[in-house]
Protein backbone atom coordinates (compact mmCIF):
# COMPACT_ATOMS: atom_id res chain seq x y z
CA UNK A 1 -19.42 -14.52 -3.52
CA UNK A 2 -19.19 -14.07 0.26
CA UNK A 3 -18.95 -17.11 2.45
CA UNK A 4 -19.01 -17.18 6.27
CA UNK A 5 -16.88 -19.19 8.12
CA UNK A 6 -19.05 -22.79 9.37
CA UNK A 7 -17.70 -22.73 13.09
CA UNK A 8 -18.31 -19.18 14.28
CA UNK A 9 -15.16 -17.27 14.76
CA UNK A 10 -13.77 -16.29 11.08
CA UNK A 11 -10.27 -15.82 13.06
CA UNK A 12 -9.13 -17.92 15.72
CA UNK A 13 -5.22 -17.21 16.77
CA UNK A 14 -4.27 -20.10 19.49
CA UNK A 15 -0.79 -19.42 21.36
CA UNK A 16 0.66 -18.16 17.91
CA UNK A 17 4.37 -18.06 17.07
CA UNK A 18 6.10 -17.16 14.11
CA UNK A 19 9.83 -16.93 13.12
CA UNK A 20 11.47 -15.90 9.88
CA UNK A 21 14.17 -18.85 9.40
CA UNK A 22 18.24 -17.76 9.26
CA UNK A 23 19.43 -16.54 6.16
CA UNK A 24 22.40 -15.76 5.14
CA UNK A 25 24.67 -13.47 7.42
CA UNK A 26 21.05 -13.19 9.07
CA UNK A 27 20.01 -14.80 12.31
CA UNK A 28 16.53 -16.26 12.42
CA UNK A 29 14.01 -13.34 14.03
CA UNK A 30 10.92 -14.63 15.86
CA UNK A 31 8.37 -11.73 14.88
CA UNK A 32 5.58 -13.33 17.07
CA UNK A 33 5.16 -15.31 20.74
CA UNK A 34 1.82 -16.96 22.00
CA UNK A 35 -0.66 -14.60 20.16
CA UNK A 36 -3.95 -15.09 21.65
CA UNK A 37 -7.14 -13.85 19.93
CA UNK A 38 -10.71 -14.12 18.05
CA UNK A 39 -12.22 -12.47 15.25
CA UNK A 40 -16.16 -12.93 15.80
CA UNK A 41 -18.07 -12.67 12.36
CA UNK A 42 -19.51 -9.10 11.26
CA UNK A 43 -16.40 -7.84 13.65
CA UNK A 44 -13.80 -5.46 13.18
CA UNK A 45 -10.25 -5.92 15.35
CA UNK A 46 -8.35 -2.87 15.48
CA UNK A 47 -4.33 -3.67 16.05
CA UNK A 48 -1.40 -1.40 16.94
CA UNK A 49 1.76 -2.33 17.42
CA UNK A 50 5.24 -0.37 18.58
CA UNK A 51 8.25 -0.60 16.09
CA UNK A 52 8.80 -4.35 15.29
CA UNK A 53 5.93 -5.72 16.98
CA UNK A 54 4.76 -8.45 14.30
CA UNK A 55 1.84 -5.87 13.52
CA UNK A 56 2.34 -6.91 9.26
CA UNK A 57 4.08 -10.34 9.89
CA UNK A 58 0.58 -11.18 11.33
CA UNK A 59 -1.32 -9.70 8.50
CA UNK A 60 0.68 -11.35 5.86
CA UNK A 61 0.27 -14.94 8.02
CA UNK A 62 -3.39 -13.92 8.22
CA UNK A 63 -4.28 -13.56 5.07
CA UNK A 64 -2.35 -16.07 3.46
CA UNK A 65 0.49 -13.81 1.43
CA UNK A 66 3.01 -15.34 4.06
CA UNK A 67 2.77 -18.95 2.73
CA UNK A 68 2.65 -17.31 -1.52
CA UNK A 69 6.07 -18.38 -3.13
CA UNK A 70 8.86 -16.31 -3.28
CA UNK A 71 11.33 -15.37 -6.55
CA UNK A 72 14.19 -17.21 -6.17
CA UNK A 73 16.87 -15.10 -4.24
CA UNK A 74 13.40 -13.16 -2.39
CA UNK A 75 12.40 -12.39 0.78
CA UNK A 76 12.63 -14.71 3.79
CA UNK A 77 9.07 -15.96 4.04
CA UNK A 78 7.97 -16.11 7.62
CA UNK A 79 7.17 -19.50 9.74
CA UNK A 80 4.65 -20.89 11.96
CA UNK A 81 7.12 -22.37 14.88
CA UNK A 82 4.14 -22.89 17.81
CA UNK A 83 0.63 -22.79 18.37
CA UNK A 84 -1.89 -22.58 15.48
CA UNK A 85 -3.79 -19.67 13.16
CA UNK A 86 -7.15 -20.72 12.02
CA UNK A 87 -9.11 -18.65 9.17
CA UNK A 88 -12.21 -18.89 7.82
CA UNK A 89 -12.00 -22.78 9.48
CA UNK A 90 -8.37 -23.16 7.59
CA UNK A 91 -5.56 -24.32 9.77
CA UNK A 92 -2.54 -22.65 8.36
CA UNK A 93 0.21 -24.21 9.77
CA UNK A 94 1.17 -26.54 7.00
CA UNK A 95 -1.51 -25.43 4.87
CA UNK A 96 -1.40 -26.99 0.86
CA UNK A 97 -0.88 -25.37 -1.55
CA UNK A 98 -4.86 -25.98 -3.05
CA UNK A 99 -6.38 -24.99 0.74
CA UNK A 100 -4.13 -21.57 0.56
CA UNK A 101 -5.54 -20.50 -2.63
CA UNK A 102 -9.19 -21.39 -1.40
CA UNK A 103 -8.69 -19.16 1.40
CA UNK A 104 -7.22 -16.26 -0.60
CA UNK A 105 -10.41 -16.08 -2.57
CA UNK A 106 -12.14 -15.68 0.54
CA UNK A 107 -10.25 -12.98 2.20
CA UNK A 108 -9.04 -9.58 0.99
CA UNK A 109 -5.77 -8.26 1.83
CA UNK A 110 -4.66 -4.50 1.55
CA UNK A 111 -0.84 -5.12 2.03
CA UNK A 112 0.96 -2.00 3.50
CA UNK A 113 2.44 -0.20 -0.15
CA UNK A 114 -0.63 -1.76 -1.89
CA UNK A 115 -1.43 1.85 -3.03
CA UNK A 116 2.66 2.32 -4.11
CA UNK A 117 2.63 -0.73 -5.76
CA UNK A 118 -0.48 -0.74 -8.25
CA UNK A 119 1.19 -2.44 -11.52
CA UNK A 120 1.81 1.07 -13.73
CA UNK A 121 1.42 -0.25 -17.16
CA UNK A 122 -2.70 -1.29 -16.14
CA UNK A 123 -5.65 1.02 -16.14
CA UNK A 124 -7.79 1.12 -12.57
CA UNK A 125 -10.21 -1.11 -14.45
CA UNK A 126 -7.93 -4.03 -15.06
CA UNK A 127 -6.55 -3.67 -11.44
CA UNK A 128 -9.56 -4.35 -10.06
CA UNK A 129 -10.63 -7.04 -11.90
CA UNK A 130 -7.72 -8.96 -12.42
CA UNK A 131 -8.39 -10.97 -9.11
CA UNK A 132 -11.75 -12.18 -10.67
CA UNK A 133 -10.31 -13.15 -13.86
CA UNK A 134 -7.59 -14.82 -11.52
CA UNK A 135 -10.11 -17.07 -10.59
CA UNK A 136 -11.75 -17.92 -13.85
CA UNK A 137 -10.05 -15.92 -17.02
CA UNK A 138 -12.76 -16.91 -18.87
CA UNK A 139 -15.33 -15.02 -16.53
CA UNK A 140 -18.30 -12.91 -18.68
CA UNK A 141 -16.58 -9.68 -20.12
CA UNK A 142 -19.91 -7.68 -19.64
CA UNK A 143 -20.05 -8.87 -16.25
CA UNK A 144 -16.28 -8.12 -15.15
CA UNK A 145 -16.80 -4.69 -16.34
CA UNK A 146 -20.15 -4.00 -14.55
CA UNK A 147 -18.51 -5.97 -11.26
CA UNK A 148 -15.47 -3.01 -11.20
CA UNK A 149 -17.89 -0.13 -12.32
CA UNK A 150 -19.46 -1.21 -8.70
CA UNK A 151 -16.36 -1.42 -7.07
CA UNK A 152 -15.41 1.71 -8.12
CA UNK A 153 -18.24 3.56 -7.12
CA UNK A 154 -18.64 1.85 -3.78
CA UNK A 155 -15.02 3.15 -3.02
CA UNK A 156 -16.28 6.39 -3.98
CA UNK A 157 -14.27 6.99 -7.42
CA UNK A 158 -16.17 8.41 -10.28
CA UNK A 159 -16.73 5.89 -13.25
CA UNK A 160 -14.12 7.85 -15.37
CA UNK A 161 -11.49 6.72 -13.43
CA UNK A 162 -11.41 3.36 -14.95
CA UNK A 163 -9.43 3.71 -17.61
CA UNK A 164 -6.65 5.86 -15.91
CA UNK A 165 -3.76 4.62 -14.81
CA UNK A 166 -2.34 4.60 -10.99
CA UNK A 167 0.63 7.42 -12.20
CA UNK A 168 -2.26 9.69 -12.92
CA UNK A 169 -4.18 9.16 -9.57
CA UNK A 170 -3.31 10.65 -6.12
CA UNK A 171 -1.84 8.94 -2.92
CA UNK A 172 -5.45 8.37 -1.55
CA UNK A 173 -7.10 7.71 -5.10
CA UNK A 174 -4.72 4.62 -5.46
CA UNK A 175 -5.63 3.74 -1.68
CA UNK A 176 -9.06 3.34 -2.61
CA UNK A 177 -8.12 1.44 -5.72
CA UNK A 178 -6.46 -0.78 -4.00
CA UNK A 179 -9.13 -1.64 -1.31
CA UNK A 180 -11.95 -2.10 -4.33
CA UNK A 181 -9.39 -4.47 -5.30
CA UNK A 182 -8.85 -6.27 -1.79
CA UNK A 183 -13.09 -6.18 -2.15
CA UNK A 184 -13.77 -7.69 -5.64
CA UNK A 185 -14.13 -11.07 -4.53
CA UNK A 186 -16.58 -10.67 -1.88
CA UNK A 187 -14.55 -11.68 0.86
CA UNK A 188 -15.51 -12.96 4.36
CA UNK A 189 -12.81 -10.96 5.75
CA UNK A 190 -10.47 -8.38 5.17
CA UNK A 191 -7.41 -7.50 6.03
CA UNK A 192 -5.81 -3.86 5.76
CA UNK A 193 -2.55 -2.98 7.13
CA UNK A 194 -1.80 0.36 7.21
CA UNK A 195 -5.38 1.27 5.16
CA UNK A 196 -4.45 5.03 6.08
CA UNK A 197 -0.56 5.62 5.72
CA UNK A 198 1.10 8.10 3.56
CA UNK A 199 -2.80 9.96 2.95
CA UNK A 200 -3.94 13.45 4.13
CA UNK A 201 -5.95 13.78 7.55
CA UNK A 202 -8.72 14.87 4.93
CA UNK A 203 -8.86 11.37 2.72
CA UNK A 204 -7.88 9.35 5.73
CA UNK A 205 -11.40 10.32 7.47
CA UNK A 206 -12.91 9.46 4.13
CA UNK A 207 -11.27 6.31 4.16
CA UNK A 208 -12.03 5.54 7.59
CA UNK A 209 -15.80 6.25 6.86
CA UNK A 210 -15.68 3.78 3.64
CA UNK A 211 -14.26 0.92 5.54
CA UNK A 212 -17.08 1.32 7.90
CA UNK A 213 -19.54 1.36 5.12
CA UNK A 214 -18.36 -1.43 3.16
CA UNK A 215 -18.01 -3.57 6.57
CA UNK A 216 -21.50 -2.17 7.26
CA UNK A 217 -22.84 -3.21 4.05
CA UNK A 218 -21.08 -6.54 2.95
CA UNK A 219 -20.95 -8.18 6.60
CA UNK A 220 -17.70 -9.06 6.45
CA UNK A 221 -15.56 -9.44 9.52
CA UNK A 222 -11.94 -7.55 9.21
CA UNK A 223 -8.58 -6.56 11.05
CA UNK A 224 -7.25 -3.56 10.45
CA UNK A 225 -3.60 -2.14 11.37
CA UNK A 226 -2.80 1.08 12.16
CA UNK A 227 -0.63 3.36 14.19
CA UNK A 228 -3.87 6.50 13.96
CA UNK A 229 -5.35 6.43 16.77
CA UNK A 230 -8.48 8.11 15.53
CA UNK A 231 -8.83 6.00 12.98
CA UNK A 232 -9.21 2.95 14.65
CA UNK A 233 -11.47 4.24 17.24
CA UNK A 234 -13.60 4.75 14.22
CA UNK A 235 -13.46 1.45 12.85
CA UNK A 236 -13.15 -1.06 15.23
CA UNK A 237 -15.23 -2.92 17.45
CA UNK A 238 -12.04 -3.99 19.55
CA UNK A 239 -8.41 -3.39 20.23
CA UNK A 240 -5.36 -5.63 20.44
CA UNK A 241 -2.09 -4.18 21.39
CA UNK A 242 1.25 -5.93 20.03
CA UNK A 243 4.23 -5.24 21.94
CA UNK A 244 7.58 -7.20 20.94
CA UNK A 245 5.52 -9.86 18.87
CA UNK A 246 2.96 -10.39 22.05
CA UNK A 247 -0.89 -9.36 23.07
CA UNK A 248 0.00 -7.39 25.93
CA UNK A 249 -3.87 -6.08 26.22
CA UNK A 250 -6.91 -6.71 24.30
CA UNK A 251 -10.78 -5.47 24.72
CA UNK A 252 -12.51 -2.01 23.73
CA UNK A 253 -10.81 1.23 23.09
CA UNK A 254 -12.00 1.97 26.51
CA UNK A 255 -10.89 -1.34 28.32
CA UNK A 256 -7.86 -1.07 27.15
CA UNK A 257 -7.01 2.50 27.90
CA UNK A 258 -8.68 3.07 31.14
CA UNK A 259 -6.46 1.40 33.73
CA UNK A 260 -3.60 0.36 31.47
CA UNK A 261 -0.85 -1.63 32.79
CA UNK A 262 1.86 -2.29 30.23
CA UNK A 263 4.42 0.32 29.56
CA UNK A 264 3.50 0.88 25.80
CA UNK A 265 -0.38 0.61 26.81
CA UNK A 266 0.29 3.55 29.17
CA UNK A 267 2.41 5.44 26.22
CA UNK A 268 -0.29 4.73 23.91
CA UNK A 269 -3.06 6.08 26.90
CA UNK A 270 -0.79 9.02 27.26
CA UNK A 271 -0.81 10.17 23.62
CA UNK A 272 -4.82 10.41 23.67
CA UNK A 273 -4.55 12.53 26.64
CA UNK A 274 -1.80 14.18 24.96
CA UNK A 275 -4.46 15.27 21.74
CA UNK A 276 -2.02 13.38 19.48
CA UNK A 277 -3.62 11.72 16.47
CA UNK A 278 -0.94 9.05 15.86
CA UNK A 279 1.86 6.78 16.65
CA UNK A 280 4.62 7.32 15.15
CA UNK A 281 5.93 4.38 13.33
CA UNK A 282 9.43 3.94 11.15
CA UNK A 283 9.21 2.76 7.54
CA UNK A 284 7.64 -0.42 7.07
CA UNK A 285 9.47 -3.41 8.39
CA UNK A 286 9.57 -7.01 7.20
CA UNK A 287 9.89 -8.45 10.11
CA UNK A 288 7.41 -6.03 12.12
């Protein structure tokens, strides 16, 4: 089901800003500011971001959950005020409605809760597949159910998980539910903010080696947020840095952190001398 983007880079972020409109007793917020980058195929970007950064307002642009409609009286959806976000050779900015759903079948998105918010009244098996019946619900029953028995194993979850449900599953069992979800599809890219958060150093590893499997074996490209260090020395090919809703250094872990320049570059380079794992990070932010 995977597809390649035509034009070489799957990602290509041009001078990118983004601003979550006034609301309210709210003022508008502008989350991003000229964000400069590329996502070459087979590649993994790592980004880290200080508090309120932009770190998952980029991911939810991204991926296309930005643009999804909201409930009436919902959150604030985020917009693209400057510069241009092209995916998997979609321009965003004032994407229809038809092109947004084309590109979400193409890329897989591990929100930040994805693992707290697994719908409790499914079983893992109808989780998983419910994207692929999304796209056609009249898709070949025997098929569906062979498609998430692969899924499932690939994520490393025995087979008799599938008919459990997510109250019955630990923190890091859901997590890997909920990436064999983002990964149904096939998708030419995904994107996991947060893949690690709220899990044990233990499962986190193990979930760090997966994503480097899966990325290994289905040749997609994908950006992955996190504030663990570790983890995305593992797992990426590249760094960005997002300070206040800018790029304020990109290149390898090692370009980056060798000579740094910016304040929170040098915090960040200061922690890895320092033996600490991660960044600490408040609660997850809307408009971060």
């Amino acid at each position: 089901m995977s597809r390649p983007a035509a034009h070489g880079y799957p990602v290509v972020v041009s001078d990118l800003s983004v601003e979550y409109p006034a609301r309210s007793v709210s003022a508008a917020h502008v989350a991003l500011h000229g964000v400069d980058f590329r996502v070459a195929p087979g590649e993994v970007l790592g980004i880290i971001g200080s508090a309120g950064s932009g770190t998952t307002t980029l991911a939810r642009v991204l991926s296309g959950a930005a643009f999804e409609p909201s409930p009436a009286g919902g959150e604030v959806r985020p917009v693209i005020t400057g510069g241009e976000a092209t995916v998997l050779n979609r321009p965003l900015r004032g994407i229809s409605k038809r092109k947004l759903n084309e590109l979400r079948f193409h890329v897989g998105y591990l929100a930040q809760d994805a693992s707290t918010t697994l719908p409790s009244d499914r079983t893992v098996a109808e989780i998983i597949g419910e994207p692929i019946l999304e796209r056609d619900h009249r898709y070949n029953r025997a098929a569906l159910a062979t498609r998430v028995a692969t899924m499932l194993d690939s994520v490393r979850l025995p087979l008799g998980m599938l008919e459990k449900f997510p109250y019955q599953l630990s923190g890091g069992q859901r997590q890997r539910v909920a990436l064999a979800r983002a990964l149904v599809l096939g998708p030419s890219l995904l994107i996991a903010d947060q893949p690690t958060a709220g899990i044990d150093v233990t499962v986190r590893d193990a979930v760090s080696h997966l994503l480097t499997e899966l990325r290994d074996g289905h040749t997609f490209s994908a950006i992955v947020i996190s504030h663990d260090l570790p983890v995305l020395r593992q797992v990426a090919d590249r760094l960005a840095v997002l300070d206040q809703g800018r790029v304020v250094a990109i290149g390898t872990m090692d370009e980056v952190f060798d000579d740094p320049s910016h304040p929170y570059v040098k915090a960040l380079a200061g922690a890895i001398d320092d033996g600490h794992a991660r960044v600490e990070d408040p609660a997850p932010d809307r408009l971060r």
